[in-house]
N, C-alpha and C. Protein backbone atom coordinates (compact mmCIF):
# COMPACT_ATOMS: atom_id res chain seq x y z
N UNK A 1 -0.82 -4.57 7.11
CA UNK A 1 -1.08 -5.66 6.19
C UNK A 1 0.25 -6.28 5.80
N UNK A 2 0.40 -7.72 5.83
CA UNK A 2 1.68 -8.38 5.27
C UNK A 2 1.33 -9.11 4.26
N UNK A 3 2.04 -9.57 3.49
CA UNK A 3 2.05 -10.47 1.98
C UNK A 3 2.07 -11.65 2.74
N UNK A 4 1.71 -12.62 2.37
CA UNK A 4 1.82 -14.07 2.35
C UNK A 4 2.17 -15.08 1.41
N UNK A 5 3.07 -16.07 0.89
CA UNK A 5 3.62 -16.32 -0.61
C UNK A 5 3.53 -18.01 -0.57
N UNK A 6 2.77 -18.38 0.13
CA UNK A 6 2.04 -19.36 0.27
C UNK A 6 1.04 -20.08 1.29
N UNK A 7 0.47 -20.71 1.19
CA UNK A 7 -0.49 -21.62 1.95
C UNK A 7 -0.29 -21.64 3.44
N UNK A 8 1.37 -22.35 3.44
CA UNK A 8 2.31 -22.30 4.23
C UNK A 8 2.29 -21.47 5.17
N UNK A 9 2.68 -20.51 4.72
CA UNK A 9 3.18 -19.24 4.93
C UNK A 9 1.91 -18.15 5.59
N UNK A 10 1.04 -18.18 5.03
CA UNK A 10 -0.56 -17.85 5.59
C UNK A 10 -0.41 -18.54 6.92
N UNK A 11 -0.32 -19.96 6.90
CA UNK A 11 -0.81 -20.45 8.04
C UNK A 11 -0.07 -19.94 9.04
N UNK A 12 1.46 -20.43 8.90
CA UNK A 12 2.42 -19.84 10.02
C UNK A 12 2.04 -18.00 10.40
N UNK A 13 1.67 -17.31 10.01
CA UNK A 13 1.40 -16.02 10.40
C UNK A 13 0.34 -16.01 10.49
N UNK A 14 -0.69 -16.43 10.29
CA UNK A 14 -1.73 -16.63 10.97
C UNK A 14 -1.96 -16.96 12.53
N UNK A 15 -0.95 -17.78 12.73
CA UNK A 15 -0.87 -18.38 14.60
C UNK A 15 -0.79 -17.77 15.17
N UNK A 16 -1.28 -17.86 16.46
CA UNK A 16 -1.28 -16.64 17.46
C UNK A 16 -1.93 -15.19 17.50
N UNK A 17 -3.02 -15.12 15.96
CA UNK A 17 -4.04 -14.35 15.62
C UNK A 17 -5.41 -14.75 16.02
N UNK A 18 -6.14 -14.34 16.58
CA UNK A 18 -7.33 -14.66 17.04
C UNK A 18 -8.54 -14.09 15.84
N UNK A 19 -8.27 -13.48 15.05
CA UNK A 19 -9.07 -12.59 14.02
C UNK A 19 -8.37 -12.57 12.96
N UNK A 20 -8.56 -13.08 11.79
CA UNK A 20 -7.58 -12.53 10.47
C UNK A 20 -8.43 -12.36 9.23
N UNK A 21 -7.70 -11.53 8.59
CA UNK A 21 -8.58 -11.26 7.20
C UNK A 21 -7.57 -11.53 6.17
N UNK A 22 -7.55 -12.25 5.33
CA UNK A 22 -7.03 -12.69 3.75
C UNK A 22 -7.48 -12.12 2.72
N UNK A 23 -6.94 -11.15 2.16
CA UNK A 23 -7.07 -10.82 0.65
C UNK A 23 -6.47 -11.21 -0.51
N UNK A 24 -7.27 -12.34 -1.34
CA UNK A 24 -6.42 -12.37 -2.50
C UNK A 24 -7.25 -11.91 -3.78
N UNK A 25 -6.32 -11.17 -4.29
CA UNK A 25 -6.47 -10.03 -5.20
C UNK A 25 -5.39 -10.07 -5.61
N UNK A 26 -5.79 -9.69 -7.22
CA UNK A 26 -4.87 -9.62 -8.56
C UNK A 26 -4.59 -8.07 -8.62
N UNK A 27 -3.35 -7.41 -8.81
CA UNK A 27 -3.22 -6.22 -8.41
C UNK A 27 -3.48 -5.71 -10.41
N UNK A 28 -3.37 -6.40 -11.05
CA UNK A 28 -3.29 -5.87 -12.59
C UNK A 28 -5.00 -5.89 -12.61
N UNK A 29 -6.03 -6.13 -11.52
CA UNK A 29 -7.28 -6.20 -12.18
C UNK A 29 -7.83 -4.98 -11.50
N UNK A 30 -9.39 -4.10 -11.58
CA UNK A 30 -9.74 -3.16 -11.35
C UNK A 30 -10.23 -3.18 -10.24
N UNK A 31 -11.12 -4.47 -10.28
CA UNK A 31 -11.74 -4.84 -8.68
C UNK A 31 -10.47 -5.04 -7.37
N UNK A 32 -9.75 -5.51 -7.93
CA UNK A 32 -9.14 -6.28 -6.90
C UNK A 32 -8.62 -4.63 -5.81
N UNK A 33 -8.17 -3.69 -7.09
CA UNK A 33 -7.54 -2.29 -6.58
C UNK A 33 -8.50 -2.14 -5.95
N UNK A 34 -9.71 -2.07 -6.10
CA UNK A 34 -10.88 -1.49 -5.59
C UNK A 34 -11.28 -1.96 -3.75
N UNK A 35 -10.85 -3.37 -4.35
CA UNK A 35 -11.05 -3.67 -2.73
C UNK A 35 -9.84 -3.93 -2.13
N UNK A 36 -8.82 -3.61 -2.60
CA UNK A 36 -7.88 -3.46 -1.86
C UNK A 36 -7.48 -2.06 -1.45
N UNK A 37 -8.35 -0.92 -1.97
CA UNK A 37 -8.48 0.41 -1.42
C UNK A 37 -9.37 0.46 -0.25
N UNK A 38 -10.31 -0.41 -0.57
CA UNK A 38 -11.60 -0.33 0.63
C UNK A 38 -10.80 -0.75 1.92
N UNK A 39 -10.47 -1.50 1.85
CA UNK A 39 -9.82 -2.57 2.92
C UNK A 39 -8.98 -2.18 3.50
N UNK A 40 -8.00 -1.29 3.19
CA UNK A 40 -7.12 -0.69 3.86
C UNK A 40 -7.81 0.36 4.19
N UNK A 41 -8.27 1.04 4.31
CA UNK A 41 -9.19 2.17 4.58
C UNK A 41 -9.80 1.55 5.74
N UNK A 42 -10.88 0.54 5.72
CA UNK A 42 -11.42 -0.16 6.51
C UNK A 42 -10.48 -0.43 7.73
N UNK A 43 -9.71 -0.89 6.84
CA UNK A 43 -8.63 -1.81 8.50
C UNK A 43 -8.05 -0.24 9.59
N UNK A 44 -7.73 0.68 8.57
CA UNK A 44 -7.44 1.72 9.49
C UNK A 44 -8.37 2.33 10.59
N UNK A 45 -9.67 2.20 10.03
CA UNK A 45 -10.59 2.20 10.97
C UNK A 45 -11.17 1.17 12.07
N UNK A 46 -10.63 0.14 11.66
CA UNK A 46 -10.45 -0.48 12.63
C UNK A 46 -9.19 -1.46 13.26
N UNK A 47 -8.48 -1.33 13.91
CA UNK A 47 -7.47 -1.89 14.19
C UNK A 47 -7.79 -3.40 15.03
N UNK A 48 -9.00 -4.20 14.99
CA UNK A 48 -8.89 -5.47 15.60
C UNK A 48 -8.71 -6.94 14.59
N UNK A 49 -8.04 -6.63 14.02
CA UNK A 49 -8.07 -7.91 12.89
C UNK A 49 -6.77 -7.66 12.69
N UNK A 50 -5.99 -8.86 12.38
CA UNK A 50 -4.94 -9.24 11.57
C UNK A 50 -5.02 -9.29 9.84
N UNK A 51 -4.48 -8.53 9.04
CA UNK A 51 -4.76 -8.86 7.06
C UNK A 51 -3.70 -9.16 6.85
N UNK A 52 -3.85 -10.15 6.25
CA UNK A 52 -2.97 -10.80 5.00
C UNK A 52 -3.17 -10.53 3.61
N UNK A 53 -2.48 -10.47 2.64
CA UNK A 53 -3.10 -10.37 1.25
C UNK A 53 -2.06 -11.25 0.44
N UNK A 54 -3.10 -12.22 -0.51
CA UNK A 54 -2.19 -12.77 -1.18
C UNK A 54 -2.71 -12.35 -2.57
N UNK A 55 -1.00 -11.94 -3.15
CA UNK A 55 -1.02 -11.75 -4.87
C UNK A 55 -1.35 -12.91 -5.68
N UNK A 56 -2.75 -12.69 -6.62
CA UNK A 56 -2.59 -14.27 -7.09
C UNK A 56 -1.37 -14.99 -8.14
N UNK A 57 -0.67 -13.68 -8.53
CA UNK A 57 0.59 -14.13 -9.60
C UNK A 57 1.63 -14.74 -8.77
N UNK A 58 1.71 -14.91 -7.58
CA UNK A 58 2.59 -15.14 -6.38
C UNK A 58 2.47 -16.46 -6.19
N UNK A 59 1.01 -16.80 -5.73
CA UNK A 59 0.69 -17.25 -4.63
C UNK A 59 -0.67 -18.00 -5.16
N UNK A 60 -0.27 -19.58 -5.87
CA UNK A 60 -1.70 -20.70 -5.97
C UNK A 60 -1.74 -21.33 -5.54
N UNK A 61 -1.69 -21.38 -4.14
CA UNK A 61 -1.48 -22.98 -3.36
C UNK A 61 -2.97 -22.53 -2.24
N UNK A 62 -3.36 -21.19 -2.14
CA UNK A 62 -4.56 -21.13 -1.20
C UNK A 62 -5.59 -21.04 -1.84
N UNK A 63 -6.00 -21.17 -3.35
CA UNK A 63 -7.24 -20.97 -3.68
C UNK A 63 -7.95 -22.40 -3.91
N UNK A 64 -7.60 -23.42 -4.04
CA UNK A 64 -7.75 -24.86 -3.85
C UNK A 64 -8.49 -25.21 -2.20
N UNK A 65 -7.69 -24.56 -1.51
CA UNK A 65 -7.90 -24.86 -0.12
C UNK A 65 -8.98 -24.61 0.62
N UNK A 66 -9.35 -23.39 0.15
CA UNK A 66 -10.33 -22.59 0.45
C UNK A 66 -11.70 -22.26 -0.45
N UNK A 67 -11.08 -23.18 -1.93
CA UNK A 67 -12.59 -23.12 -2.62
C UNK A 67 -12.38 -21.87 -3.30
N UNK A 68 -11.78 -20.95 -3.90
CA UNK A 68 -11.89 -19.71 -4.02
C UNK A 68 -11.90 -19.78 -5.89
N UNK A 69 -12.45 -18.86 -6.06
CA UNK A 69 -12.36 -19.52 -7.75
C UNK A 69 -12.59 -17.99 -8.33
N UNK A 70 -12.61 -16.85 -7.40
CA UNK A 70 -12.45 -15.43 -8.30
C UNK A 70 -11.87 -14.51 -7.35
N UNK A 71 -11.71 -13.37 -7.99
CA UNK A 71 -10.74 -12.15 -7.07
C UNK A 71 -11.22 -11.25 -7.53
N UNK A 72 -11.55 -9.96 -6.48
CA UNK A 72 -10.52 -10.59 -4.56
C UNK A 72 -11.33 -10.80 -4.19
N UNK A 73 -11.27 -11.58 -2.93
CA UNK A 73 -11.88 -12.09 -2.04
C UNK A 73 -11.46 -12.19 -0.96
N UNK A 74 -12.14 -11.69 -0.28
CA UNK A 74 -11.87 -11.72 1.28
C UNK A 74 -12.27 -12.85 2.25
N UNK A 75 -10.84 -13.66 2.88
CA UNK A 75 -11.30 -14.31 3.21
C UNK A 75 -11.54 -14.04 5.07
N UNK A 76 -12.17 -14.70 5.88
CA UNK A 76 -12.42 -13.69 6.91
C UNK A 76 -12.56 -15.62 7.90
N UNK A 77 -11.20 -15.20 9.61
CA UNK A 77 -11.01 -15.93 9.75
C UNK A 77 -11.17 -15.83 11.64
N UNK A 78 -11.59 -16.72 12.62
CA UNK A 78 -12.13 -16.54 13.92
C UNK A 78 -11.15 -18.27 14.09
N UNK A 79 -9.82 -17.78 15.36
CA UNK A 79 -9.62 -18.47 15.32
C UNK A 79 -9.39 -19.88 14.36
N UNK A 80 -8.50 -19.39 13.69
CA UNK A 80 -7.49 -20.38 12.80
C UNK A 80 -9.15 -20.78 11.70
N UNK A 81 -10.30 -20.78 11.90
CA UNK A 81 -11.26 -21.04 11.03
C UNK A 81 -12.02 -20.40 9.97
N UNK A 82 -11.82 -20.71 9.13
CA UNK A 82 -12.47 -19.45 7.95
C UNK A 82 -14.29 -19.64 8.16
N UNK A 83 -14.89 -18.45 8.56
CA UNK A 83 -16.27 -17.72 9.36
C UNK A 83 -16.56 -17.10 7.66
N UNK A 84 -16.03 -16.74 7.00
CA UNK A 84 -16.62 -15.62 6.19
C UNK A 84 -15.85 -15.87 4.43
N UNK A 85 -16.96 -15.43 3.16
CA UNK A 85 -15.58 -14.97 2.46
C UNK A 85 -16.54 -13.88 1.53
N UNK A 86 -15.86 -13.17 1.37
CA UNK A 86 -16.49 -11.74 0.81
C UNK A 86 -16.08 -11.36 -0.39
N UNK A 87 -16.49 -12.13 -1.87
CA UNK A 87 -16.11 -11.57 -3.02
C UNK A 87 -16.26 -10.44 -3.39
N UNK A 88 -15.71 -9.90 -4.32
CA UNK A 88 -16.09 -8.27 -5.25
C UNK A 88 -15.25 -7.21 -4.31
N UNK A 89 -15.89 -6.52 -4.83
CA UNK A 89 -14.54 -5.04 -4.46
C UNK A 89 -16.23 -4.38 -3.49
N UNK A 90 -16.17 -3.93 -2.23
CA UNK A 90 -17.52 -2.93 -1.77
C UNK A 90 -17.17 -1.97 -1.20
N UNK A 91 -17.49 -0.93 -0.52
CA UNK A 91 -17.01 0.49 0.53
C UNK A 91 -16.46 -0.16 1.43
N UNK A 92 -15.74 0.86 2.06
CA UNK A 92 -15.05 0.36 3.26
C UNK A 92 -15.82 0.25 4.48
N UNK A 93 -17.17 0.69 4.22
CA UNK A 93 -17.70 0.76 5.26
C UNK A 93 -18.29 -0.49 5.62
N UNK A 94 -18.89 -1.22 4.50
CA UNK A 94 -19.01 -2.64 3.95
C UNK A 94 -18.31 -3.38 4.92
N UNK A 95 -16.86 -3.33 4.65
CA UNK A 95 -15.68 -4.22 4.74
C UNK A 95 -15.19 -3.99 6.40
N UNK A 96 -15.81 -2.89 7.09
CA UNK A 96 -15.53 -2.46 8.13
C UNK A 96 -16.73 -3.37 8.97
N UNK A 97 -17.84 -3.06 8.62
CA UNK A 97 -19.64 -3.42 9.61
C UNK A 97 -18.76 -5.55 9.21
N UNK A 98 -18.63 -5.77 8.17
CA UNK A 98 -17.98 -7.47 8.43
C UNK A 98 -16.91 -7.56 9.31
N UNK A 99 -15.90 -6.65 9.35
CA UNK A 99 -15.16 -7.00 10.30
C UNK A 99 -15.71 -6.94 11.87
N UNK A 100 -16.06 -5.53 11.80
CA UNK A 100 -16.97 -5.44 13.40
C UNK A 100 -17.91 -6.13 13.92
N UNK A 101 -18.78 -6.97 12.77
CA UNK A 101 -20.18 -7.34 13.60
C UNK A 101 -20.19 -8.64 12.75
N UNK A 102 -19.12 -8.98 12.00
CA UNK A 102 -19.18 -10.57 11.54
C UNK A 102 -18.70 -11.36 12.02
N UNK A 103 -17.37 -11.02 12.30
CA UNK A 103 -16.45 -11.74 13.34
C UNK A 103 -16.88 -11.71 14.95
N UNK A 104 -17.07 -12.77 15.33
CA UNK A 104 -17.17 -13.05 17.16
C UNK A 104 -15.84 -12.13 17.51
N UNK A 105 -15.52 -11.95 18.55
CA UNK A 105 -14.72 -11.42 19.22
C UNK A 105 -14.47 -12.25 20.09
C-alpha cells in the first residue's frame, strides 16, 4: 500500500495499474481503522490489485472528484475507471470477494 497526497498524485501512480483500490480514511476515526485493518488483511490475501490510501487530513483534492462525502471508502478502479466504491469499515473477507469477483480482470 502507498500514500497518495493528492489528486495528482493518485493519478500519476495509478498509470500503468490495470486494477487499483483507493482508501480514504481518517486514521483519528474508528471505522476508518477498521477498514483499514480489513483491507490490508484482504490485500494480503490477495495480491492482484494495486492500494492507495489517502489520509483525509492530507489530502482534499479527491473527494470532490469522485463524489465522496464520508470515510473510508473504498474506492475500486478497472483500468484508470472508478467500477466500485465501498463505504464503512466490513471483514476482510468482504473486501477480498470485491476485489476478486468485482473487478473484471
Amino acid at each position: 500500500m502507498q500514500n497518495v497526497f493528492s489528486y495528482v498524485d493518485f493519478l500519476q501512480k495509478m498509470a500503468g495499474n490495470d486494477r487499483v483500490a483507493l482508501l480514504i480514511h481518517n486514521p483519528e476515526n474508528e471505522f476508518s481503522r477498521c477498514a483499514f485493518r480489513s483491507i490490508t488483511e484482504a490485500m494480503h490475501l490477495s495480491q492482484t490489485i494495486s492500494v492507495f490510501i489517502a489520509d483525509v487530513s492530507q489530502v482534499q483534492d479527491i473527494h470532490p472528484v469522485y463524489e465522496i462525502t464520508s470515510e473510508p471508502s473504498l474506492l475500486l478502479f478497472v483500468n484508470g475507471k472508478l467500477v466500485s466504491t465501498v463505504e464503512g469499515c466490513h471483514e476482510s473477507d468482504y473486501f477480498k470477494a470485491m476485489i476478486n469477483l468485482g473487478l473484471p480482470k
